[in-house]
N, C-alpha and C. Protein backbone atom coordinates (compact mmCIF):
# COMPACT_ATOMS: atom_id res chain seq x y z
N UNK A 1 -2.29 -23.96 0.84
CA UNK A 1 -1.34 -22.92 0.53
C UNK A 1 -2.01 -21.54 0.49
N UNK A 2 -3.24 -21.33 -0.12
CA UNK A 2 -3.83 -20.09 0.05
C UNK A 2 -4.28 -19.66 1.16
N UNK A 3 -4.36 -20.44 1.99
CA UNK A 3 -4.25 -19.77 3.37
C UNK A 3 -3.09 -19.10 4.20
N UNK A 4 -2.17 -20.03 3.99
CA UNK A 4 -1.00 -19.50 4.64
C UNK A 4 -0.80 -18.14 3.71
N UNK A 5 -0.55 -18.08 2.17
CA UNK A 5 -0.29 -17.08 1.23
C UNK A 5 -1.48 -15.84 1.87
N UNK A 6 -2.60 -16.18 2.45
CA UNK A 6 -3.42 -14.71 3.18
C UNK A 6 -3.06 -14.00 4.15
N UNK A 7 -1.94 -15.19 5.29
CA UNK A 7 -1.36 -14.80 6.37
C UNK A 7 -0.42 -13.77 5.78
N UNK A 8 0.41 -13.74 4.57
CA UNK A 8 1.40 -13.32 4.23
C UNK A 8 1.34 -11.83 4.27
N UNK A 9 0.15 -11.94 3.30
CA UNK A 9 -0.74 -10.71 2.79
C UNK A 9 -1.11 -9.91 3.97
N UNK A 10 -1.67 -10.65 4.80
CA UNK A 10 -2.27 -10.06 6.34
C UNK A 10 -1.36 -9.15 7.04
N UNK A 11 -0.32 -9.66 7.13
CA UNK A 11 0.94 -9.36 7.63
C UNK A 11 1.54 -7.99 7.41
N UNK A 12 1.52 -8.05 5.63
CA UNK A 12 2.06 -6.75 5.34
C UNK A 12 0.85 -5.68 5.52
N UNK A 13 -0.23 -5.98 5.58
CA UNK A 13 -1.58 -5.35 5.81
C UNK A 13 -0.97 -4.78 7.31
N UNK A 14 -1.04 -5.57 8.56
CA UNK A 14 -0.74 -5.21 9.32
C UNK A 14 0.52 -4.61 10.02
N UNK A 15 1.75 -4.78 8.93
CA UNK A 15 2.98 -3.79 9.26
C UNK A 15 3.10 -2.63 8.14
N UNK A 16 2.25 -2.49 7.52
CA UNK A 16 2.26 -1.30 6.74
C UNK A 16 1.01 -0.34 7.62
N UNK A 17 -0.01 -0.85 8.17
CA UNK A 17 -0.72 0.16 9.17
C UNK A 17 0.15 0.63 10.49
N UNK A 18 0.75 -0.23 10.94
CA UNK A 18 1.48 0.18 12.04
C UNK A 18 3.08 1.29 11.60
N UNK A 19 3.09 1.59 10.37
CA UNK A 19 4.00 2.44 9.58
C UNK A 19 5.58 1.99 9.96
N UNK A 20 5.64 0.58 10.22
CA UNK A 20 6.91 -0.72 10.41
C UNK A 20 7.34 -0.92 8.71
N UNK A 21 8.04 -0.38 8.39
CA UNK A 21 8.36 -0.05 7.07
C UNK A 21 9.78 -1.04 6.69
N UNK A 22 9.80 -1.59 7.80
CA UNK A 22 11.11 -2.87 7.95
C UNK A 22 10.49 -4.00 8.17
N UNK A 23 9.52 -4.19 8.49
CA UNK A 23 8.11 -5.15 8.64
C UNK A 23 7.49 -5.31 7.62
N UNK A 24 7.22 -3.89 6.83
CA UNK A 24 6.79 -4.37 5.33
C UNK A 24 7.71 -5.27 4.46
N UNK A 25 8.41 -4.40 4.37
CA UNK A 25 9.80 -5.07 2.99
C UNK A 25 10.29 -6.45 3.78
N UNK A 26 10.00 -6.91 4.85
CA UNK A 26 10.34 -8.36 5.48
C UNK A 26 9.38 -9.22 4.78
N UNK A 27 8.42 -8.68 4.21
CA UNK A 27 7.08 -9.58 3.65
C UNK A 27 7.40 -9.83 2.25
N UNK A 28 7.89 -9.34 1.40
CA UNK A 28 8.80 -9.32 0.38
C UNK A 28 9.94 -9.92 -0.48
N UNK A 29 9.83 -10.74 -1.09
CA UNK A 29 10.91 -11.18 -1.82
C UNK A 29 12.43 -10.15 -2.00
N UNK A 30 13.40 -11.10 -1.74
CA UNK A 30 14.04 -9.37 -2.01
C UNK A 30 14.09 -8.93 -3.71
N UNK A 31 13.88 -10.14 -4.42
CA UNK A 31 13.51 -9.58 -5.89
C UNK A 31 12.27 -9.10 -6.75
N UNK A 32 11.16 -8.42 -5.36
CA UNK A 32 9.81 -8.43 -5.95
C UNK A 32 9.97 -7.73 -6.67
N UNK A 33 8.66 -7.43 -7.47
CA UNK A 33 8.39 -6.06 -8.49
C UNK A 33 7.27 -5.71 -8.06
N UNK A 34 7.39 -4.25 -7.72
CA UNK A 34 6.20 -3.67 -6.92
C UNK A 34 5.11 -2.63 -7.72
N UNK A 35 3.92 -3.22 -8.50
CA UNK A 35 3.37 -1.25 -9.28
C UNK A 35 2.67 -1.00 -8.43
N UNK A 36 2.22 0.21 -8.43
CA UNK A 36 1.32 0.86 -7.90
C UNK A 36 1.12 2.63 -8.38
N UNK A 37 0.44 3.02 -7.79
CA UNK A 37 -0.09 4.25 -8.70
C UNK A 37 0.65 5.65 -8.77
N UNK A 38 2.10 5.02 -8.04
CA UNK A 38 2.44 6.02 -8.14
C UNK A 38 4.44 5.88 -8.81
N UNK A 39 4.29 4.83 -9.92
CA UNK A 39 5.28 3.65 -10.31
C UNK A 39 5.52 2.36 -9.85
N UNK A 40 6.75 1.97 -10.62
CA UNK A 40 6.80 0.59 -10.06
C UNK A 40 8.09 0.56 -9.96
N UNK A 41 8.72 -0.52 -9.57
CA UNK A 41 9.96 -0.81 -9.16
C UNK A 41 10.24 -1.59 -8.48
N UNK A 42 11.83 -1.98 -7.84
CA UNK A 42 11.62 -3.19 -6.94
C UNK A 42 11.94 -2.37 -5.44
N UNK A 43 11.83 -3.23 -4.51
CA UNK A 43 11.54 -2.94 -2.94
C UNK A 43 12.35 -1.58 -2.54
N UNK A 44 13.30 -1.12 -3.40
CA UNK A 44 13.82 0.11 -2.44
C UNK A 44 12.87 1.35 -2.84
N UNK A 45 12.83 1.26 -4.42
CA UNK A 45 11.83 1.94 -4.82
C UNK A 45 10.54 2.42 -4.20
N UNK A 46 9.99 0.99 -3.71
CA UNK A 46 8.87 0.88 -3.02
C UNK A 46 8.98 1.36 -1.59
N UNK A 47 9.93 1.20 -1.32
CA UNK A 47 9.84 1.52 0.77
C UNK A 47 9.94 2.74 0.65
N UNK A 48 10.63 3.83 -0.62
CA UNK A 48 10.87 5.28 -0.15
C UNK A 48 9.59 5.61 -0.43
N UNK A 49 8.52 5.42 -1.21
CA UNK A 49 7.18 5.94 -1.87
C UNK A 49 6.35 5.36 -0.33
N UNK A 50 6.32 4.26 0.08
CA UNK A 50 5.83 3.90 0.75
C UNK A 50 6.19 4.51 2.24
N UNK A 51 7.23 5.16 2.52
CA UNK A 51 7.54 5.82 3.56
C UNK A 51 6.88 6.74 3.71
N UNK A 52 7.15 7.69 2.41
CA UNK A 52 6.33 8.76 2.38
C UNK A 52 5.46 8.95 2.29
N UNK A 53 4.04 7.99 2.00
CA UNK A 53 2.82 8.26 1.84
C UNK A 53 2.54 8.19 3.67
N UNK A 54 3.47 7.21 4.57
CA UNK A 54 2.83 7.09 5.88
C UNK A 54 3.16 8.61 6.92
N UNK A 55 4.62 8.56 6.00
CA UNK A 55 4.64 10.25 6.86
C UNK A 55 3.85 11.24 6.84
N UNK A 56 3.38 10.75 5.52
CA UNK A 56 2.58 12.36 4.84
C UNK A 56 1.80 12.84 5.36
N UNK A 57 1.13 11.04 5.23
CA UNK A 57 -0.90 11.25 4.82
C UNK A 57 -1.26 10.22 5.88
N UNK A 58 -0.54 9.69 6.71
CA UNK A 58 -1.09 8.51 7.82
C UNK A 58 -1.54 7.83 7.06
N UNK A 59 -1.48 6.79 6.31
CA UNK A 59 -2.19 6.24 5.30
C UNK A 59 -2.60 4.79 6.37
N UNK A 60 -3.95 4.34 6.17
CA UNK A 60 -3.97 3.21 6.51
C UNK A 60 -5.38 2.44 6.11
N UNK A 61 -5.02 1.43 5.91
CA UNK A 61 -5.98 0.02 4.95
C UNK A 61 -6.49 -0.88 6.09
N UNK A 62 -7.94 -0.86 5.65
CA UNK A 62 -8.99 -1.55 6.59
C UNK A 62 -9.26 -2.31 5.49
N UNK A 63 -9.17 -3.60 5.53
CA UNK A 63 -9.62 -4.96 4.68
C UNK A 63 -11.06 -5.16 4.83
N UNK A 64 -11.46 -5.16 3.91
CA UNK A 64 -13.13 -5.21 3.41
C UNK A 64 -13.18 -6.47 2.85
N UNK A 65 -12.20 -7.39 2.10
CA UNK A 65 -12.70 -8.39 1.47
C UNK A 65 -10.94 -9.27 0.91
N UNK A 66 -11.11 -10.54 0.88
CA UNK A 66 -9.88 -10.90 0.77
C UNK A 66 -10.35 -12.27 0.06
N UNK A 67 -9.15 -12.52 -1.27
CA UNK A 67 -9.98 -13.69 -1.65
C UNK A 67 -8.25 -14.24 -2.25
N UNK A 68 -8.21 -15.46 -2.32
CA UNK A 68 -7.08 -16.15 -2.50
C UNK A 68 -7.18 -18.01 -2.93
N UNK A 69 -6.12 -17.58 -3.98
CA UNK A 69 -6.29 -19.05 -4.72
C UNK A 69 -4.70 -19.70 -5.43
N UNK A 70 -4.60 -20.41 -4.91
CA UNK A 70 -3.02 -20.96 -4.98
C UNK A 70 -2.38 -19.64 -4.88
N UNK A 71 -1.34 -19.44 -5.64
CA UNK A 71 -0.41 -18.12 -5.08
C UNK A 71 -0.94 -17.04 -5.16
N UNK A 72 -2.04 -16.77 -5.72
CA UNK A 72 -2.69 -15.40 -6.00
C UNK A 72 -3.68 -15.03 -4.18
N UNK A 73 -3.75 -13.42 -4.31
CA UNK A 73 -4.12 -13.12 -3.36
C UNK A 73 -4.45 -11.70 -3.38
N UNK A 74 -5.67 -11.37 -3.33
CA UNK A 74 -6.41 -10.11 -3.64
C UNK A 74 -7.18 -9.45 -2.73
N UNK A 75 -7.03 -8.58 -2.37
CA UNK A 75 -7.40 -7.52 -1.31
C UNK A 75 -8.18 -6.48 -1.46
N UNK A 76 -9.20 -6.18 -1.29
CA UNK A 76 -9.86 -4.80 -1.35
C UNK A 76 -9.69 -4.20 0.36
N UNK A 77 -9.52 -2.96 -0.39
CA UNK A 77 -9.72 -2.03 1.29
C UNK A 77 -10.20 -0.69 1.22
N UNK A 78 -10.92 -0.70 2.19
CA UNK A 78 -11.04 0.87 2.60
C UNK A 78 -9.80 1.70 2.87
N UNK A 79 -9.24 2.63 2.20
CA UNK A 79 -8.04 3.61 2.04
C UNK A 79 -8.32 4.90 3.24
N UNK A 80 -7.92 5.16 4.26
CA UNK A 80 -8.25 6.46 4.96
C UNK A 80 -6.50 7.19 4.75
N UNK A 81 -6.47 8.03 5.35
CA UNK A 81 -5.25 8.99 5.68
C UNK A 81 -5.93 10.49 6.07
N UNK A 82 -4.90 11.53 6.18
CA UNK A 82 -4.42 12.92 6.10
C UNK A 82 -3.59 13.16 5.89
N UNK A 83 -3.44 14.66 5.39
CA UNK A 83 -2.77 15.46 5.04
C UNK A 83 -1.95 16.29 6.27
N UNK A 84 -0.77 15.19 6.73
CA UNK A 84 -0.29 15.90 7.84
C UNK A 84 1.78 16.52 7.81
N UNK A 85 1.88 16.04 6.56
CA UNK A 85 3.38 16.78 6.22
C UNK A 85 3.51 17.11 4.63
N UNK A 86 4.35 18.02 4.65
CA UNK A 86 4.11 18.05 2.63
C UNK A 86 4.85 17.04 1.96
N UNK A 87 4.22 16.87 1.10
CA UNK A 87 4.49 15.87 0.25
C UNK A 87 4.55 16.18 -1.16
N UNK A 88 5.83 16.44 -1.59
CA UNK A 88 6.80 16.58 -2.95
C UNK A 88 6.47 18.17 -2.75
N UNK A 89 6.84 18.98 -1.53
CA UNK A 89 6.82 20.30 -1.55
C UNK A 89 5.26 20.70 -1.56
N UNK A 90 4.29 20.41 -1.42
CA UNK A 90 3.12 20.76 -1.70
C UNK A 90 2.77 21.04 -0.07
N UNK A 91 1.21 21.81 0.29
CA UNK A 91 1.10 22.18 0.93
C UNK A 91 0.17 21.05 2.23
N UNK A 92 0.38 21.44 3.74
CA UNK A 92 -0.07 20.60 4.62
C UNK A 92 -1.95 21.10 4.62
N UNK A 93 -2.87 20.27 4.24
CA UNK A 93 -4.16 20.70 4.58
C UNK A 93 -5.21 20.40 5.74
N UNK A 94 -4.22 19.49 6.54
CA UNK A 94 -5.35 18.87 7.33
C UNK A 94 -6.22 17.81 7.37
N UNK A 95 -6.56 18.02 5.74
CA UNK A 95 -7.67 17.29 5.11
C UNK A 95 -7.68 15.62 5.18
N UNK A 96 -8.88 14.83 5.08
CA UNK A 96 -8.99 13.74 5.55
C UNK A 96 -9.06 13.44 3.82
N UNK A 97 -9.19 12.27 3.48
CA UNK A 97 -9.62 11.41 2.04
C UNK A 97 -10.16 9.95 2.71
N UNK A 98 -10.95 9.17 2.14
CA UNK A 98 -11.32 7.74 2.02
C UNK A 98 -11.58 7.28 0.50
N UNK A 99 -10.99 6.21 0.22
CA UNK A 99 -11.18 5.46 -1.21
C UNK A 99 -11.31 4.12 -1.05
N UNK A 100 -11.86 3.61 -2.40
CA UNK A 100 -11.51 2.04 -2.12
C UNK A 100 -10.06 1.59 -3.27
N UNK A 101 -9.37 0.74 -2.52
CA UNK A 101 -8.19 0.66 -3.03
C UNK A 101 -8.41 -1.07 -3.10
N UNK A 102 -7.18 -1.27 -4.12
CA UNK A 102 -7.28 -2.91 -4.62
C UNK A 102 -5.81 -3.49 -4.62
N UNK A 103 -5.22 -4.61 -4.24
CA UNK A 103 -4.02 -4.79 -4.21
C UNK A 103 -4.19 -6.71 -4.75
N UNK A 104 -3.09 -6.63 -5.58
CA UNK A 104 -3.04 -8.44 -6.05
C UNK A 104 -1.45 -8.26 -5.98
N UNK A 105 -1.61 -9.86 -5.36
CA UNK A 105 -0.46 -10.13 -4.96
C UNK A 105 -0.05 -11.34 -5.43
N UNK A 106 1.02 -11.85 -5.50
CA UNK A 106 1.89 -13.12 -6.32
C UNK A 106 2.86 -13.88 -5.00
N UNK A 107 2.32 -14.58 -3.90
CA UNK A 107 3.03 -15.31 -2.74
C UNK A 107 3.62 -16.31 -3.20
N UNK A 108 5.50 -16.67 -3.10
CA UNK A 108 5.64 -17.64 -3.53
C UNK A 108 6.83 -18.43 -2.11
N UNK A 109 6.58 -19.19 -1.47
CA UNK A 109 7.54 -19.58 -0.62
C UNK A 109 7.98 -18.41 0.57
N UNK A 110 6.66 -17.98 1.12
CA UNK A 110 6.58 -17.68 2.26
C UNK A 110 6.27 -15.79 2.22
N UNK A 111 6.95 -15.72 0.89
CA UNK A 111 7.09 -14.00 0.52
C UNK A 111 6.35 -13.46 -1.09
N UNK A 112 6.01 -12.31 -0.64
CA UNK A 112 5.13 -11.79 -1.54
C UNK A 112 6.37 -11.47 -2.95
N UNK A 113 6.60 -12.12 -3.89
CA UNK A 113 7.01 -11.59 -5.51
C UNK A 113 6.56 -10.90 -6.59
N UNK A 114 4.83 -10.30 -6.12
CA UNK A 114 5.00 -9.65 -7.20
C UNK A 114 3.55 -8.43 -6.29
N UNK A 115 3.56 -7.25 -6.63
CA UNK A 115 2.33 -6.47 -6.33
C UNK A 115 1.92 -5.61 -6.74
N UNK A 116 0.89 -5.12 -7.35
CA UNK A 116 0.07 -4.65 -8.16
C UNK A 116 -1.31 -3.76 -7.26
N UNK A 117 -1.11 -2.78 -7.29
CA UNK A 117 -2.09 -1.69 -6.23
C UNK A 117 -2.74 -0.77 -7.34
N UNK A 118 -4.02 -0.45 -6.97
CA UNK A 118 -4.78 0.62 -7.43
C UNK A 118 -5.53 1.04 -7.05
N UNK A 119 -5.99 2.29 -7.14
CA UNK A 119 -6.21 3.56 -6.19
C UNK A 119 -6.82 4.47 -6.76
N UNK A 120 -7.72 5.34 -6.67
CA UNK A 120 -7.94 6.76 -7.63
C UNK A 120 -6.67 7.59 -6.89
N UNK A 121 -5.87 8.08 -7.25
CA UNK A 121 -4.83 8.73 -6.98
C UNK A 121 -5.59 10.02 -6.87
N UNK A 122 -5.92 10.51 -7.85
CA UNK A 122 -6.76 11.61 -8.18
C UNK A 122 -7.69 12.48 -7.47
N UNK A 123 -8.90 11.07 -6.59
CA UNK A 123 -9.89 11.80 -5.81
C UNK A 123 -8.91 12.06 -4.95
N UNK A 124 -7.55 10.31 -3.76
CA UNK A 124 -6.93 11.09 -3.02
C UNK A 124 -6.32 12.47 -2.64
N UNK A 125 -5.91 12.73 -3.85
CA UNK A 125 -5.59 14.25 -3.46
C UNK A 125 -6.40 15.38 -3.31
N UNK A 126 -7.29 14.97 -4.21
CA UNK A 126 -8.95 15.89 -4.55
C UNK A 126 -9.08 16.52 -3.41
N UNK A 127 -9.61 15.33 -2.48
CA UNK A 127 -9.87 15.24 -1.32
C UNK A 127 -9.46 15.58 -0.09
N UNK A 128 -8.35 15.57 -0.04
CA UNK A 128 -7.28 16.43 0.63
C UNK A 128 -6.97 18.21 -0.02
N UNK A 129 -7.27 18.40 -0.73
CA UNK A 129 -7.03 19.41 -1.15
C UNK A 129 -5.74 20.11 -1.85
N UNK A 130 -4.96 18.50 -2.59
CA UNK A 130 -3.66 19.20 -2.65
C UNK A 130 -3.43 18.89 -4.63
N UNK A 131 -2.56 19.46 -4.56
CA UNK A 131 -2.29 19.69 -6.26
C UNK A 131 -1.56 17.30 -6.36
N UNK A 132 -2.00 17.33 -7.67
CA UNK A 132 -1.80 16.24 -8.32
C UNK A 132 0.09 16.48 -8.41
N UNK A 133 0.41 14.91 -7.95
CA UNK A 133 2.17 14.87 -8.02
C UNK A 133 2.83 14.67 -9.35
C-alpha cells in the first residue's frame, strides 16, 4: 500500500508542477483538509491559494526525499519560483527564492485526505523582495 500511496503523492507532485490545478484537486478526497502556511481549509480553499502561488511565483517542487509507511507519506523538496505577477496587490520583482519545504500526507483509498505543508514563508518572500501577506 505505501507504494501505491507514493504514486498518489507523486502525482500531485507532478500536476501541481505542471500548474494542472484540476489535476491537483483530482488527487484529493473531495473531503480533505488541507494546512499549509498560508491556512487551512478544505479543497476550494486550497485550489484558490494554490492557484495563486503558480500564477504569481511559478512555484515548483523538486523531490529530494520521499518516505512512506501504510497511509502516511512524507515529502521533502526543494521549493524554487519567481516573482512574476502581484500577489495580494504587492509589487512584481523578478526575484527568484529557493527553500526547503516539507509536506505529510494522509492517502486513504486511492486519494490524498489529509495535508499538512511547511515552508519558511518568510525567507520566501525575503527573497523575492516582497512585503510579508
Amino acid at each position: 500500500m505505501s507504494e501505491q500511496n507514493k504514486r498518489v503523492v507523486l502525482g500531485y507532485v507532478d500536476a501541481f508542477n505542471r500548474g494542472d490545478i484540476d489535476a491537483v484537486g483530482a488527487t484529493f478526497a473531495a473531503d480533505a483538509l488541507i494546512h499549509g502556511a498560508m491556512g487551512w481549509g478544505g479543497l476550494d480553499t486550497a485550489r484558490s491559494v494554490w492557484s495563486e502561488l503558480m500564477r504569481c511565483f511559478q512555484v515548483s517542487l523538486e523531490v529530494d526525499a520521499v518516505v512512506a509507511e501504510g497511509d502516511n507519506v512524507v515529502v521533502r523538496y526543494t521549493e524554487r519560483g519567481r516573482s512574476v505577477q502581484p500577489f495580494h496587490g504587492g509589487p512584481v520583482t523578478g526575484r527568484d527564492y529557493e527553500l526547503v519545504a516539507m509536506e505529510w500526507f494522509v492517502v486513504k483509498e486511492g486519494h490524498i485526505e489529509r495535508r499538512w505543508g511547511a515552508r519558511d514563508a518568510a525567507s520566501m518572500f525575503r527573497q523575492m523582495g516582497l512585503p510579508l501577506p
